[in-house]
C-alpha atoms as a PDB file:
ATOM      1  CA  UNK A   1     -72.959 -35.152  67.870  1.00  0.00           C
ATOM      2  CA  UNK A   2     -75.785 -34.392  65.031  1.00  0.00           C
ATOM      3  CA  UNK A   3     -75.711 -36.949  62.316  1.00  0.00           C
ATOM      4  CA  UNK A   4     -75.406 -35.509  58.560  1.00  0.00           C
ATOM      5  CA  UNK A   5     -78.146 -35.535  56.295  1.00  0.00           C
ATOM      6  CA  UNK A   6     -78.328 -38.038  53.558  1.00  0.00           C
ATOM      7  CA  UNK A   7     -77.891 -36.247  50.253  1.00  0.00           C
ATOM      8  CA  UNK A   8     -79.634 -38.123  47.779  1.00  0.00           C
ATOM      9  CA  UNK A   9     -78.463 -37.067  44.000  1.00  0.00           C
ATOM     10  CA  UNK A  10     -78.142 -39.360  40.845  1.00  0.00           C
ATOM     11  CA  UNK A  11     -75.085 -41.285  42.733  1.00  0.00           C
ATOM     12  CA  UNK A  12     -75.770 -41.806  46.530  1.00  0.00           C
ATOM     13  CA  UNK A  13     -72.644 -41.718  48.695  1.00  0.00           C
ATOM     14  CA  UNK A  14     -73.231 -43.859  51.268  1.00  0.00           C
ATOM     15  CA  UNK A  15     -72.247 -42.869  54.756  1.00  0.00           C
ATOM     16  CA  UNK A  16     -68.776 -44.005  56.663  1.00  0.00           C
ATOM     17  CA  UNK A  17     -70.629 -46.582  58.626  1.00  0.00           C
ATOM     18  CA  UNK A  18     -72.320 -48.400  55.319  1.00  0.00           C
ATOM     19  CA  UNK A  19     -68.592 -48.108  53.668  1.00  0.00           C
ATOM     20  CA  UNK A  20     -67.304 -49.724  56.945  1.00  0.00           C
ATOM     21  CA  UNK A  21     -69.761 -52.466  56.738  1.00  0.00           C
ATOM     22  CA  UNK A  22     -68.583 -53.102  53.443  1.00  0.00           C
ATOM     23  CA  UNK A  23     -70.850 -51.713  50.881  1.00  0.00           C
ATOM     24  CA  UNK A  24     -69.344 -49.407  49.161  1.00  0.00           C
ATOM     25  CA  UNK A  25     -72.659 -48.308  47.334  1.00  0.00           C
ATOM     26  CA  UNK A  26     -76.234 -48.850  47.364  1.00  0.00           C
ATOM     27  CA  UNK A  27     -76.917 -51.619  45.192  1.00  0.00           C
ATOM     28  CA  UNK A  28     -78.449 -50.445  41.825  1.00  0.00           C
ATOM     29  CA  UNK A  29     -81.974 -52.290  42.807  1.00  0.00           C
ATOM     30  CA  UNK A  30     -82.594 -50.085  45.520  1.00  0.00           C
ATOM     31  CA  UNK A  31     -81.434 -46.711  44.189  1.00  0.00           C
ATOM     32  CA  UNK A  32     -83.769 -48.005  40.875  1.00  0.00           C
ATOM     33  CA  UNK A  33     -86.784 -48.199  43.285  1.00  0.00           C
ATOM     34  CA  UNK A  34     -87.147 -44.785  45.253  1.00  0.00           C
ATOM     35  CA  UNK A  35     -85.531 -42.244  47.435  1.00  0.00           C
ATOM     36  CA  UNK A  36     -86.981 -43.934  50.454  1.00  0.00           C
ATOM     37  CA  UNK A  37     -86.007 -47.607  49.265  1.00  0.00           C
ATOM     38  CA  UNK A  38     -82.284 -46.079  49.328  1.00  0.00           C
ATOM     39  CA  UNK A  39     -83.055 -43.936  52.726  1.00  0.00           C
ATOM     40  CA  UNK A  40     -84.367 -46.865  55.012  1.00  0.00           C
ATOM     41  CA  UNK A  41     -81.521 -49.299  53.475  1.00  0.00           C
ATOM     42  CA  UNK A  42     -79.077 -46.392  54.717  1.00  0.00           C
ATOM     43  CA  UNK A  43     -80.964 -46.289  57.889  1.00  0.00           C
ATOM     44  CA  UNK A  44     -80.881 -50.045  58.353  1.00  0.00           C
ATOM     45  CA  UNK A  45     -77.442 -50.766  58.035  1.00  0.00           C
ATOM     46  CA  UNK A  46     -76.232 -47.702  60.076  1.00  0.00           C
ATOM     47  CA  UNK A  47     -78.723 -47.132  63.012  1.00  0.00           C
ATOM     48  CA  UNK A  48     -80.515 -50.500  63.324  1.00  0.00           C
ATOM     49  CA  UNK A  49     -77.763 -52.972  63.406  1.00  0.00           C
ATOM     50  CA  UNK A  50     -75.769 -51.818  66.597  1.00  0.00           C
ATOM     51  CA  UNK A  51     -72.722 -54.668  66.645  1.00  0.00           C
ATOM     52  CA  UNK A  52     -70.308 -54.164  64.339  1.00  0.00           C
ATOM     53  CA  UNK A  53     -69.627 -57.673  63.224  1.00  0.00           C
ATOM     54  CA  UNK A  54     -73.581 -58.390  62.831  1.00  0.00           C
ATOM     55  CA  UNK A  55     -73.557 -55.548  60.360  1.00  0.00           C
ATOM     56  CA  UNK A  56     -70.615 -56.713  58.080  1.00  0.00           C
ATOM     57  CA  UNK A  57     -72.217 -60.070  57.952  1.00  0.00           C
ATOM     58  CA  UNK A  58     -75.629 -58.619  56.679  1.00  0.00           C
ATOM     59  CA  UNK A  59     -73.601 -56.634  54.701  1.00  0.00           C
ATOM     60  CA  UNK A  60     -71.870 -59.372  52.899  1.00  0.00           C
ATOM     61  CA  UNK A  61     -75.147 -61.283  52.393  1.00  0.00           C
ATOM     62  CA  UNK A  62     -77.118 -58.676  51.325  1.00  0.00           C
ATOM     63  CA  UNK A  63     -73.919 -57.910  48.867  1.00  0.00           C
ATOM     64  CA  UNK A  64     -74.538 -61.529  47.635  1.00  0.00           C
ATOM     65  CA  UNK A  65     -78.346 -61.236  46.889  1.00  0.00           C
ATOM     66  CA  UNK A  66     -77.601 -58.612  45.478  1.00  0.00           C
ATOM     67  CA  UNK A  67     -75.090 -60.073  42.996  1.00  0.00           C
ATOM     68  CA  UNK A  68     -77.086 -63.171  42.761  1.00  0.00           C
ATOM     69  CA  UNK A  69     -80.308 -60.715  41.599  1.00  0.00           C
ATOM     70  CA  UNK A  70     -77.724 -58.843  38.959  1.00  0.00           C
ATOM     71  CA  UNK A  71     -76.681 -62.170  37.731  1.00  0.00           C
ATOM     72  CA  UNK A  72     -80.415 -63.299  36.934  1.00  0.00           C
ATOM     73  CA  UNK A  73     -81.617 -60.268  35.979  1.00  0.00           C
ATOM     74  CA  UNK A  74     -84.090 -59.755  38.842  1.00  0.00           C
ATOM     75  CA  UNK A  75     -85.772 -56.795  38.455  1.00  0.00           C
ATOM     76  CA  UNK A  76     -86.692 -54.559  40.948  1.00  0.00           C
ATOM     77  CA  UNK A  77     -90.537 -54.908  40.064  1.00  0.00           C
ATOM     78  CA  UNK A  78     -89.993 -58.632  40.566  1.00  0.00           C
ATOM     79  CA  UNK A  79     -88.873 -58.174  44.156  1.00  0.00           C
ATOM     80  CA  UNK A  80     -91.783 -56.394  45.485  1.00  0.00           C
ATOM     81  CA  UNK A  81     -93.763 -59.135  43.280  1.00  0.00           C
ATOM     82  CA  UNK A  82     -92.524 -61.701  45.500  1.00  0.00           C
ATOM     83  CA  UNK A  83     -92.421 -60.058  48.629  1.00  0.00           C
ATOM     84  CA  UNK A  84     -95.950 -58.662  48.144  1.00  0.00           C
ATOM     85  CA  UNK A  85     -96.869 -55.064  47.274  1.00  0.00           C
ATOM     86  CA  UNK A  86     -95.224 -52.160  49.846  1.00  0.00           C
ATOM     87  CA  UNK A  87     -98.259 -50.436  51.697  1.00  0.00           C
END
């Protein structure tokens, strides 16, 4: 069964299998930072993480970073600052 393309526009819909996970949209952060920062967190959540119990758990905590980065203000710039510079 072909998969169906990722439509990127202004408000991503994320596939079933990201909803099921339990985010119910990409988190602003990552739609702020490119087309392929939202692409490979699709990708991530739906193709790399095969059990489905693993993926709601990394779906919760990434939902809490997430939150936590809202909360403070964390920029998007400041995230690739600490994590070093994307090659």
């Amino acid at each position: 069964m072909p998969k169906s393309p990722i439509l990127l526009t202004d408000e991503i819909k994320p596939p079933p299998a990201l909803i099921r996970a339990g985010i119910e949209a990409l988190p602003a952060i990552v739609r702020a930072h490119s087309e392929r920062a939202s692409r490979r967190f699709t990708e991530f959540f739906t193709a790399s993480i095969r059990n489905r119990n693993t993926r709601i758990a990394y779906a919760r905590a990434v939902n809490q970073f997430f939150d936590w980065c809202d909360k403070f203000c964390i920029e998007p710039c400041n995230l690739q600052w600490s994590f070093g510079q994307p090659t």
